[in-house]
C-alpha atoms as a PDB file:
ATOM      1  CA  UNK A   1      -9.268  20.196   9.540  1.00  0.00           C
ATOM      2  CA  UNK A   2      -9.142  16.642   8.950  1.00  0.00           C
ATOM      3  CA  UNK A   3      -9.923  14.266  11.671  1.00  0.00           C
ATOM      4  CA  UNK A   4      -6.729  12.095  12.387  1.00  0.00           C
ATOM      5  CA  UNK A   5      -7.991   9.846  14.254  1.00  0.00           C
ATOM      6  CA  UNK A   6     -10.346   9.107  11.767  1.00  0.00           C
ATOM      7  CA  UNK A   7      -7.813   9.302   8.828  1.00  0.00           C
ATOM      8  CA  UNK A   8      -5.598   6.992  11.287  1.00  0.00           C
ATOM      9  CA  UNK A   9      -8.112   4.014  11.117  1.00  0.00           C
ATOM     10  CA  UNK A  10      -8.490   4.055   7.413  1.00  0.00           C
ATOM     11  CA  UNK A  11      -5.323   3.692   7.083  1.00  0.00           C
ATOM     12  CA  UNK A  12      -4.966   0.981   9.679  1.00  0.00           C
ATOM     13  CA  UNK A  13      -8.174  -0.300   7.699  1.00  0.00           C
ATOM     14  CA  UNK A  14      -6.541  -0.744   4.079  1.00  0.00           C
ATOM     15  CA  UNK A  15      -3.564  -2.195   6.024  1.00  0.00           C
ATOM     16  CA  UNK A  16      -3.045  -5.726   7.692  1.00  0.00           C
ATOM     17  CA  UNK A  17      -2.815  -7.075  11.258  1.00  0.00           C
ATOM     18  CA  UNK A  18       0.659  -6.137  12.892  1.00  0.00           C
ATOM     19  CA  UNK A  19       1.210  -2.695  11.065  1.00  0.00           C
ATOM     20  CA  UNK A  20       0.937   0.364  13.749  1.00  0.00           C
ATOM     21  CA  UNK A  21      -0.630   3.445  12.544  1.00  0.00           C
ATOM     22  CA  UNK A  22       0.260   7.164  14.113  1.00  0.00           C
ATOM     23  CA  UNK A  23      -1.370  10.441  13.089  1.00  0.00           C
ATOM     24  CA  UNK A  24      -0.389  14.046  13.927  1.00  0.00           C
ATOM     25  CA  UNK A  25      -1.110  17.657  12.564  1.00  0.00           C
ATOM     26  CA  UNK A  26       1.623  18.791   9.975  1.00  0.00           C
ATOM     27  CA  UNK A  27       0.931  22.648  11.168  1.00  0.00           C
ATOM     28  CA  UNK A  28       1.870  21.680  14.506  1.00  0.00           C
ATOM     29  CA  UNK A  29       5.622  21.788  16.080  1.00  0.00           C
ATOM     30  CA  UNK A  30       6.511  18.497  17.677  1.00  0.00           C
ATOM     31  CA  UNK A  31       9.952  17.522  19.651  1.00  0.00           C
ATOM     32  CA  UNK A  32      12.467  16.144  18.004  1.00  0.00           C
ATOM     33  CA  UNK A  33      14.772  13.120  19.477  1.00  0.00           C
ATOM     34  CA  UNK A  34      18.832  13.686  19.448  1.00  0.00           C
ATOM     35  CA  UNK A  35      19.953  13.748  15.683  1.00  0.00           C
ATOM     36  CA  UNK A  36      16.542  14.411  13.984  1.00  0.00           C
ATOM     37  CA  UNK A  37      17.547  18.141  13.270  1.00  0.00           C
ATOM     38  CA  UNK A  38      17.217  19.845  10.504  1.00  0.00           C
ATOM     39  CA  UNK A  39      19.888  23.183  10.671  1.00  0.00           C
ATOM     40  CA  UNK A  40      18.297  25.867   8.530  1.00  0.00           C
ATOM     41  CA  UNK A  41      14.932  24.531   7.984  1.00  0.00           C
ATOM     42  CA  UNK A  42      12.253  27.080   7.699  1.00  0.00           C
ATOM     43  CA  UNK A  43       9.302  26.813  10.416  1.00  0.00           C
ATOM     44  CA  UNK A  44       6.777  24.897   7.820  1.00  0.00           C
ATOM     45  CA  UNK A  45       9.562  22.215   7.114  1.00  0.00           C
ATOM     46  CA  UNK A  46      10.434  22.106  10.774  1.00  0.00           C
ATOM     47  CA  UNK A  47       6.720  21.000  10.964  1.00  0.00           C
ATOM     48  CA  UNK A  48       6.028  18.989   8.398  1.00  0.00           C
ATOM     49  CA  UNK A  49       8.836  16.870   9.776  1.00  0.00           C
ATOM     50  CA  UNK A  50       8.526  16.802  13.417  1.00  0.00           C
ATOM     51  CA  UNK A  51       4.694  15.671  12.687  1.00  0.00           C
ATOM     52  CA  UNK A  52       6.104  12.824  10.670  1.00  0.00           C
ATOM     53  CA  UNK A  53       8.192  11.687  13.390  1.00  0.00           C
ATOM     54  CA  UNK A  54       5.799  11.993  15.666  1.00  0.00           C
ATOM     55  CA  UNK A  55       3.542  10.092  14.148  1.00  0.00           C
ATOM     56  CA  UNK A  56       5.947   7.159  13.146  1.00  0.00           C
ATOM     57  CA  UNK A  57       6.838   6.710  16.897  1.00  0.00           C
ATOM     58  CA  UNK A  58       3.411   6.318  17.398  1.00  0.00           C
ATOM     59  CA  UNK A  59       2.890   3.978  15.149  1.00  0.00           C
ATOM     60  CA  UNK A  60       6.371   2.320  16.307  1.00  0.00           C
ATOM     61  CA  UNK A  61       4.322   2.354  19.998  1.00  0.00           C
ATOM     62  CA  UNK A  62       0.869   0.694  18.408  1.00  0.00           C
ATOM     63  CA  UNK A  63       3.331  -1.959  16.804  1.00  0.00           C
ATOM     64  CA  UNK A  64       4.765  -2.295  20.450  1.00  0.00           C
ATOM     65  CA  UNK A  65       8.466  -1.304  19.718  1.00  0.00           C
ATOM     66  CA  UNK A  66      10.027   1.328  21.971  1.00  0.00           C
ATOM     67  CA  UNK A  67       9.997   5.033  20.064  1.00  0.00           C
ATOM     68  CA  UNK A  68      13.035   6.346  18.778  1.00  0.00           C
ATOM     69  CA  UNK A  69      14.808   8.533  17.027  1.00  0.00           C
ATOM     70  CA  UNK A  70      14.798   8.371  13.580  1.00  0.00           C
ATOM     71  CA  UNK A  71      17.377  10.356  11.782  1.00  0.00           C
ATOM     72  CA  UNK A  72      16.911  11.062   7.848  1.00  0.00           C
ATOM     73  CA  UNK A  73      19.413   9.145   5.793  1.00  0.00           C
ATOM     74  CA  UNK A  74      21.232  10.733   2.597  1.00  0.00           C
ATOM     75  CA  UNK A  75      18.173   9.937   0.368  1.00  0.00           C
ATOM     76  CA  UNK A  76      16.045  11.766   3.169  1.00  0.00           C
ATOM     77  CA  UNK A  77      14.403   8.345   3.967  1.00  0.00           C
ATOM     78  CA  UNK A  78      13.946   7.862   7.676  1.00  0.00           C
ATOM     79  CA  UNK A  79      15.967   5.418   9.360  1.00  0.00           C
ATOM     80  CA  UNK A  80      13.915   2.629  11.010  1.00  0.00           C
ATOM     81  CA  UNK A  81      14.945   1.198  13.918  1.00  0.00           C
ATOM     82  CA  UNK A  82      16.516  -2.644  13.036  1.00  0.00           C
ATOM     83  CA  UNK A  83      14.165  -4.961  11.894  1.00  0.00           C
ATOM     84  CA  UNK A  84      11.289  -2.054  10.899  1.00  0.00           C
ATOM     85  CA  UNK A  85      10.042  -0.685   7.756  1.00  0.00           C
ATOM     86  CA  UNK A  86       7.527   2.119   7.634  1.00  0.00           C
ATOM     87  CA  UNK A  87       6.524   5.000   5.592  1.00  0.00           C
ATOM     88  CA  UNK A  88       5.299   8.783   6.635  1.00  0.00           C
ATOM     89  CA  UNK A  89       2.938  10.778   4.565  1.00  0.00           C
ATOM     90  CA  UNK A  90       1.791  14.247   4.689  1.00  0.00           C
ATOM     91  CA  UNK A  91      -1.123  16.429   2.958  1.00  0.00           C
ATOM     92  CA  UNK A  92      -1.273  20.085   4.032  1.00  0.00           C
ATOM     93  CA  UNK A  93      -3.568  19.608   7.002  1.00  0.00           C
ATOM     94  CA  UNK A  94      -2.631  15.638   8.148  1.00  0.00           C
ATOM     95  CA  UNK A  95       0.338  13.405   9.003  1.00  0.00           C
ATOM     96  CA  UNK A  96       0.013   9.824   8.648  1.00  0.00           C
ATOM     97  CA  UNK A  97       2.542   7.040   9.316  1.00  0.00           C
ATOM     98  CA  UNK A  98       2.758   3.367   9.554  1.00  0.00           C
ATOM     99  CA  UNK A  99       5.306   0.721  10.648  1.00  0.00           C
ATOM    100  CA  UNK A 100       5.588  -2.936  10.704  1.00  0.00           C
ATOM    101  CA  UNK A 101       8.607  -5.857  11.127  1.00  0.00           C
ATOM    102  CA  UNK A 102      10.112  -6.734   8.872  1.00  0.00           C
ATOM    103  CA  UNK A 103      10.097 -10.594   8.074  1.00  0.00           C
ATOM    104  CA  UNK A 104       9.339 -13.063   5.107  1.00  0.00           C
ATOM    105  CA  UNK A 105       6.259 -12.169   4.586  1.00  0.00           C
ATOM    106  CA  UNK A 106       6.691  -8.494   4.748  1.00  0.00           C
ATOM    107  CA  UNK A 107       9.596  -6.480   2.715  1.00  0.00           C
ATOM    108  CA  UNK A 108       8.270  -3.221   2.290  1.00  0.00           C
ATOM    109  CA  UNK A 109       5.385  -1.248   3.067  1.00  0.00           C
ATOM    110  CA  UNK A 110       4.169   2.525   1.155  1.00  0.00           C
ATOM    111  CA  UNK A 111       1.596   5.181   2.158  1.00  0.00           C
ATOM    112  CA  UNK A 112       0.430   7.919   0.519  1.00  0.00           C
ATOM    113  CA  UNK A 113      -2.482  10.776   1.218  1.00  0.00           C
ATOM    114  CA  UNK A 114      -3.184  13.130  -1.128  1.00  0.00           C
ATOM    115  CA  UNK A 115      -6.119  15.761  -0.996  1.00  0.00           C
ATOM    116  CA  UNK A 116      -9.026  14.218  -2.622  1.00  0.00           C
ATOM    117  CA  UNK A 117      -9.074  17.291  -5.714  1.00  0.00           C
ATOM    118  CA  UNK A 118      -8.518  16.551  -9.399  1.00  0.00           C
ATOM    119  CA  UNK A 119      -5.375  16.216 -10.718  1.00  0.00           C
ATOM    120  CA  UNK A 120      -4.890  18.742 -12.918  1.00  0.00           C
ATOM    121  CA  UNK A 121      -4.980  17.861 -16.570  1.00  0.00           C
ATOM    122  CA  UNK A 122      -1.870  19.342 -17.231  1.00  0.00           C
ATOM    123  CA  UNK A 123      -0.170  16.710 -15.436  1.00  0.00           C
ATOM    124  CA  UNK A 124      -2.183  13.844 -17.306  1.00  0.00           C
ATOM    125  CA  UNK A 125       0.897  13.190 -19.803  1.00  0.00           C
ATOM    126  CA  UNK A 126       3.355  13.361 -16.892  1.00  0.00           C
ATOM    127  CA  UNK A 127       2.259  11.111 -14.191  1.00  0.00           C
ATOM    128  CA  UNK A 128      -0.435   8.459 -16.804  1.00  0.00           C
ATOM    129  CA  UNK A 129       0.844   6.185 -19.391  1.00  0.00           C
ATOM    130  CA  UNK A 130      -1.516   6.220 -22.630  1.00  0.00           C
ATOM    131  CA  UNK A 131      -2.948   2.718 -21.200  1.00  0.00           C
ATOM    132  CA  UNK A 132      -4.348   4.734 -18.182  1.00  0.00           C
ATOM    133  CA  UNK A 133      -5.338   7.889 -20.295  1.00  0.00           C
ATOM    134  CA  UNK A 134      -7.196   5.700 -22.678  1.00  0.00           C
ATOM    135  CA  UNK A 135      -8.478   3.904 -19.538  1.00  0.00           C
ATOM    136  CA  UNK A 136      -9.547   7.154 -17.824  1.00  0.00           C
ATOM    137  CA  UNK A 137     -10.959   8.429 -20.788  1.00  0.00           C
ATOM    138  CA  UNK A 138     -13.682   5.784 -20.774  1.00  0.00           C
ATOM    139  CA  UNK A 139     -14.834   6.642 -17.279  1.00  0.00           C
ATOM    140  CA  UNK A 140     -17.302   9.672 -16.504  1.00  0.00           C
ATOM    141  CA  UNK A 141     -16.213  12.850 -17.409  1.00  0.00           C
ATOM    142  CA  UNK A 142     -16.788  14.144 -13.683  1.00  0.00           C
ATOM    143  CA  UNK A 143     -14.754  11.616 -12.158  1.00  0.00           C
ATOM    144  CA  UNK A 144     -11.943  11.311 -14.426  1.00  0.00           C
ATOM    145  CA  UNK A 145      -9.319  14.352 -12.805  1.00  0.00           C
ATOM    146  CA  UNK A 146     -10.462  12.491  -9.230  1.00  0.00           C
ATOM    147  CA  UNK A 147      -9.397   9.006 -10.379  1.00  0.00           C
ATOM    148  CA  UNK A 148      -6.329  10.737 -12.436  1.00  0.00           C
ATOM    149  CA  UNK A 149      -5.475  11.877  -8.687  1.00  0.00           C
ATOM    150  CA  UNK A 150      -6.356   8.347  -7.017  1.00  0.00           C
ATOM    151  CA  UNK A 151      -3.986   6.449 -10.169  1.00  0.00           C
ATOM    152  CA  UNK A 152      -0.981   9.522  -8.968  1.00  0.00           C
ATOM    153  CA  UNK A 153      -1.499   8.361  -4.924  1.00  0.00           C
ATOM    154  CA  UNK A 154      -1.726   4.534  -6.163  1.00  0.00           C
ATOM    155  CA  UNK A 155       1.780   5.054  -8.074  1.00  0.00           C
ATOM    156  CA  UNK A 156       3.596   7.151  -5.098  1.00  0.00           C
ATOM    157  CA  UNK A 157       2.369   4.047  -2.308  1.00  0.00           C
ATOM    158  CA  UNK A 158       3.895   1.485  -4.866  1.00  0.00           C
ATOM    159  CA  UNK A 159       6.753   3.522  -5.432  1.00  0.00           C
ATOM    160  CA  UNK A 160       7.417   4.010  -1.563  1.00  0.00           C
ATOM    161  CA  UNK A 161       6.891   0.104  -0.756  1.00  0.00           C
ATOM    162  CA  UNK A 162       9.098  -1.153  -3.638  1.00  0.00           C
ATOM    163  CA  UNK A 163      12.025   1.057  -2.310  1.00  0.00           C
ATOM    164  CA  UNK A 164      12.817  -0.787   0.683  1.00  0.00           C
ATOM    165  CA  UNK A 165      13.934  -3.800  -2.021  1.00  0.00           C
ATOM    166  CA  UNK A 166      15.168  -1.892  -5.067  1.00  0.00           C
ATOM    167  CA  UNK A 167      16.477   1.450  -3.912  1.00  0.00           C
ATOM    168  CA  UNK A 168      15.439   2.150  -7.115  1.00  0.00           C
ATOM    169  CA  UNK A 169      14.672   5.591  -8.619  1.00  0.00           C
ATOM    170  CA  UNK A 170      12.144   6.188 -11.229  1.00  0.00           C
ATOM    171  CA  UNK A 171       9.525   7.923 -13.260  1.00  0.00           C
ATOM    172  CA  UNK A 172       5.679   7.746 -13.120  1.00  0.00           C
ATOM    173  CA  UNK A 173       5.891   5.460 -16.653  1.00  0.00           C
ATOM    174  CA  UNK A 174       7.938   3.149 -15.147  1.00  0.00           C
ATOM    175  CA  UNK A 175       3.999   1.957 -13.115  1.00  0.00           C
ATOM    176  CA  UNK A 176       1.312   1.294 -14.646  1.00  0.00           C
ATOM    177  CA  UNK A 177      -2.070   1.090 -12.457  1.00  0.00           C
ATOM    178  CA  UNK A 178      -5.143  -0.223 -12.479  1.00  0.00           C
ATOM    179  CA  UNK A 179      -7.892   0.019  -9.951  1.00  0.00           C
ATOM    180  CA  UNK A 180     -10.921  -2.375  -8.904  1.00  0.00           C
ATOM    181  CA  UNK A 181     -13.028  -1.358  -6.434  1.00  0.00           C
ATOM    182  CA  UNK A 182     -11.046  -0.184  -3.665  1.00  0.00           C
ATOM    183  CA  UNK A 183      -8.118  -2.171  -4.811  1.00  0.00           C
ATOM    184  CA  UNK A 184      -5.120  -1.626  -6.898  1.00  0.00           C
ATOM    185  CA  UNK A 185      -2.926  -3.079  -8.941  1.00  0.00           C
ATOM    186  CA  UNK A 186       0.368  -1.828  -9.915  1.00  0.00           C
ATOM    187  CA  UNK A 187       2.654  -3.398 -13.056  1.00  0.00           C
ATOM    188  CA  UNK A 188       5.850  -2.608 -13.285  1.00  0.00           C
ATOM    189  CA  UNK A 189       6.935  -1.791 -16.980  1.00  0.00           C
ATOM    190  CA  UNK A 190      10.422  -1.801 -16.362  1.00  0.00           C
ATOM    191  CA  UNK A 191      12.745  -3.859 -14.392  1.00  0.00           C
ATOM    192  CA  UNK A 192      14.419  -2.361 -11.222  1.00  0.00           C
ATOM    193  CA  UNK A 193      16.732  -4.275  -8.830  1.00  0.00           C
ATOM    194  CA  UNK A 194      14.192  -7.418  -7.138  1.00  0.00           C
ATOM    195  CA  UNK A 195      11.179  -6.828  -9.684  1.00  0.00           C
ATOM    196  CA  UNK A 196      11.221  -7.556 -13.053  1.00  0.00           C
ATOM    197  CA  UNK A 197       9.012  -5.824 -15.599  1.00  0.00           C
ATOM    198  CA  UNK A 198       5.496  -7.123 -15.289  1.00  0.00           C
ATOM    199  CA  UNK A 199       6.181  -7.443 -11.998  1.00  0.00           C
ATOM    200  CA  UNK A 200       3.032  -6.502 -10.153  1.00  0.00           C
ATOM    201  CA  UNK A 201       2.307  -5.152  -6.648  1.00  0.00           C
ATOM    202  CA  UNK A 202      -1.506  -5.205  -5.136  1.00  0.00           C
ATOM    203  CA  UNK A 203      -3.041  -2.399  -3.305  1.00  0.00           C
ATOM    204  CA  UNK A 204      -5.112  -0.342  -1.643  1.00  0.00           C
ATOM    205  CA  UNK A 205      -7.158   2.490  -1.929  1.00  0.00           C
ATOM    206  CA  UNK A 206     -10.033   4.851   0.064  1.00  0.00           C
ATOM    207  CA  UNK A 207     -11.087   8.070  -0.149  1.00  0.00           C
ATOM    208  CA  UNK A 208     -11.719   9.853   3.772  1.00  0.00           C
ATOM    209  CA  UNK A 209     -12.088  13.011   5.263  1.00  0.00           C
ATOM    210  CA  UNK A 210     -11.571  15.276   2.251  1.00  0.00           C
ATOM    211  CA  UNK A 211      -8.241  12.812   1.458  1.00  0.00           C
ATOM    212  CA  UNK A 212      -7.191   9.843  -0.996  1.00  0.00           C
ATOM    213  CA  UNK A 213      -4.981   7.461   0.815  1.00  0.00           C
ATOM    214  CA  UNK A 214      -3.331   4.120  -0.751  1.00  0.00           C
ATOM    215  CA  UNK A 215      -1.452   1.889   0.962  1.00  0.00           C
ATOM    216  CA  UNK A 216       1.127  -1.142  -0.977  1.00  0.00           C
ATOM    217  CA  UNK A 217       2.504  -4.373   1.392  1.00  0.00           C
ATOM    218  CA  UNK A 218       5.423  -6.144  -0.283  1.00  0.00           C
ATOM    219  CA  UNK A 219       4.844  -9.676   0.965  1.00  0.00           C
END
C-alpha cells in the first residue's frame, strides 16, 4: 500500500504555491455530504468515489476554503464550489486530489496517477501518435512500455486541465507529448474551443511510491 502522505507531497511538489493537495485510500468507505449519492453503485464504486471526495475537501481545507459537497455533474465532473477548479485521481490502491482558485493566472488544473507498469504494447497505436512511437522507439528497450505509460498519464493531466476551458471531448491523437526531464510538454494537434492546434500546455511529471503522477496548470 502506497503511502499517501507521501504520494500527497509529490503531488503538491510538481504543483505551485496556492493549490491544496488531499489524499485518501480508494478501498476505504468515506461519508458522503447531502447530494453526493450514487443510487445503485456497487461497493468498489461507492469507494472509489467517496475517497475522491474526501480527498478534494481536503485539499479544499489545505487551500483554506470551507469543505463541501460536491455533487457530480452530467459529464460526471465534480462540481467545485464557485470560484474553484480541481481534479481527483485514483489508482487501485491511492486517491489523490487537488484544488486551487480560480483567477487570471489560473484556468484549469489536471492530475493524473497511474501505476508505474508498462503500458502494454497493444495499446501503443491507440493512445501514441507515430511522432511519439518513433520517439519511443529511440529510447532503451527496457524503458520504452514505462515511458509509453508516463506519455498515457502526461496526455490524461492535459486532457483534465484543458477541460475546464474547452469542454472539449477528444482522442489520445488529438495530444501530442513530449517529455524533458521531469517536465512535459503537450501540443495540441487539433483545435478545440480556447486552444488552437499547436497550442501547447507545460507539465509535470514524477514517478513515487510504485505510481506515475503528472500534473498540467492552465495559466
Amino acid at each position: 500500500m502506497p503511502d499517501a502522505f507521501s504520494l500527497a507531497g509529490a503531488a503538491a511538489a510538481l504543483l505551485p504555491d496556492g493549490v491544496g493537495v488531499g489524499s485518501a485510500d480508494p478501498g476505504r468507505r468515506y461519508p458522503l455530504a447531502q447530494g453526493e449519492e450514487l443510487p445503485g453503485a456497487v461497493a468498489a464504486r461507492l469507494a472509489e468515489f467517496s475517497a475522491g471526495r474526501h480527498a478534494a475537501r481536503a485539499a479544499l481545507s489545505a487551500l483554506g476554503r470551507r469543505p463541501v459537497a460536491m455533487p457530480m455533474a452530467p459529464d460526471r465532473a465534480p462540481v467545485w464550489p464557485p470560484g474553484v477548479t480541481g481534479g481527483i485521481t485514483h489508482s487501485r490502491t491511492a486517491c489523490l486530489a487537488a484544488v486551487a482558485n480560480l483567477g487570471p493566472l489560473l484556468r484549469g488544473l489536471g492530475l493524473d496517477l497511474e501505476e508505474a507498469s508498462p503500458l502494454a504494447q497493444e495499446l501503443w497505436d491507440t493512445v501514441l501518435r507515430p511522432e511519439e512511437q518513433l520517439w519511443l522507439a529511440r529510447q532503451p528497450a527496457a524503458e520504452r512500455g514505462l515511458l509509453a505509460k508516463t506519455v498515457f498519464s502526461a496526455k490524461e493531466a492535459a486532457y483534465k486541465a484543458q477541460y475546464a476551458v474547452s469542454g472539449a471531448l477528444f482522442g489520445f491523437d488529438a495530444l501530442e507529448v513530449a517529455l524533458e526531464g521531469d517536465r512535459f510538454i503537450a501540443t495540441f494537434r487539433q483545435a478545440v474551443p480556447g486552444f488552437g492546434e499547436g497550442a501547447r500546455l507545460q507539465g509535470r511529471w514524477g514517478n513515487v511510491q510504485g505510481h506515475i503522477l503528472t500534473a498540467v496548470v492552465l495559466g
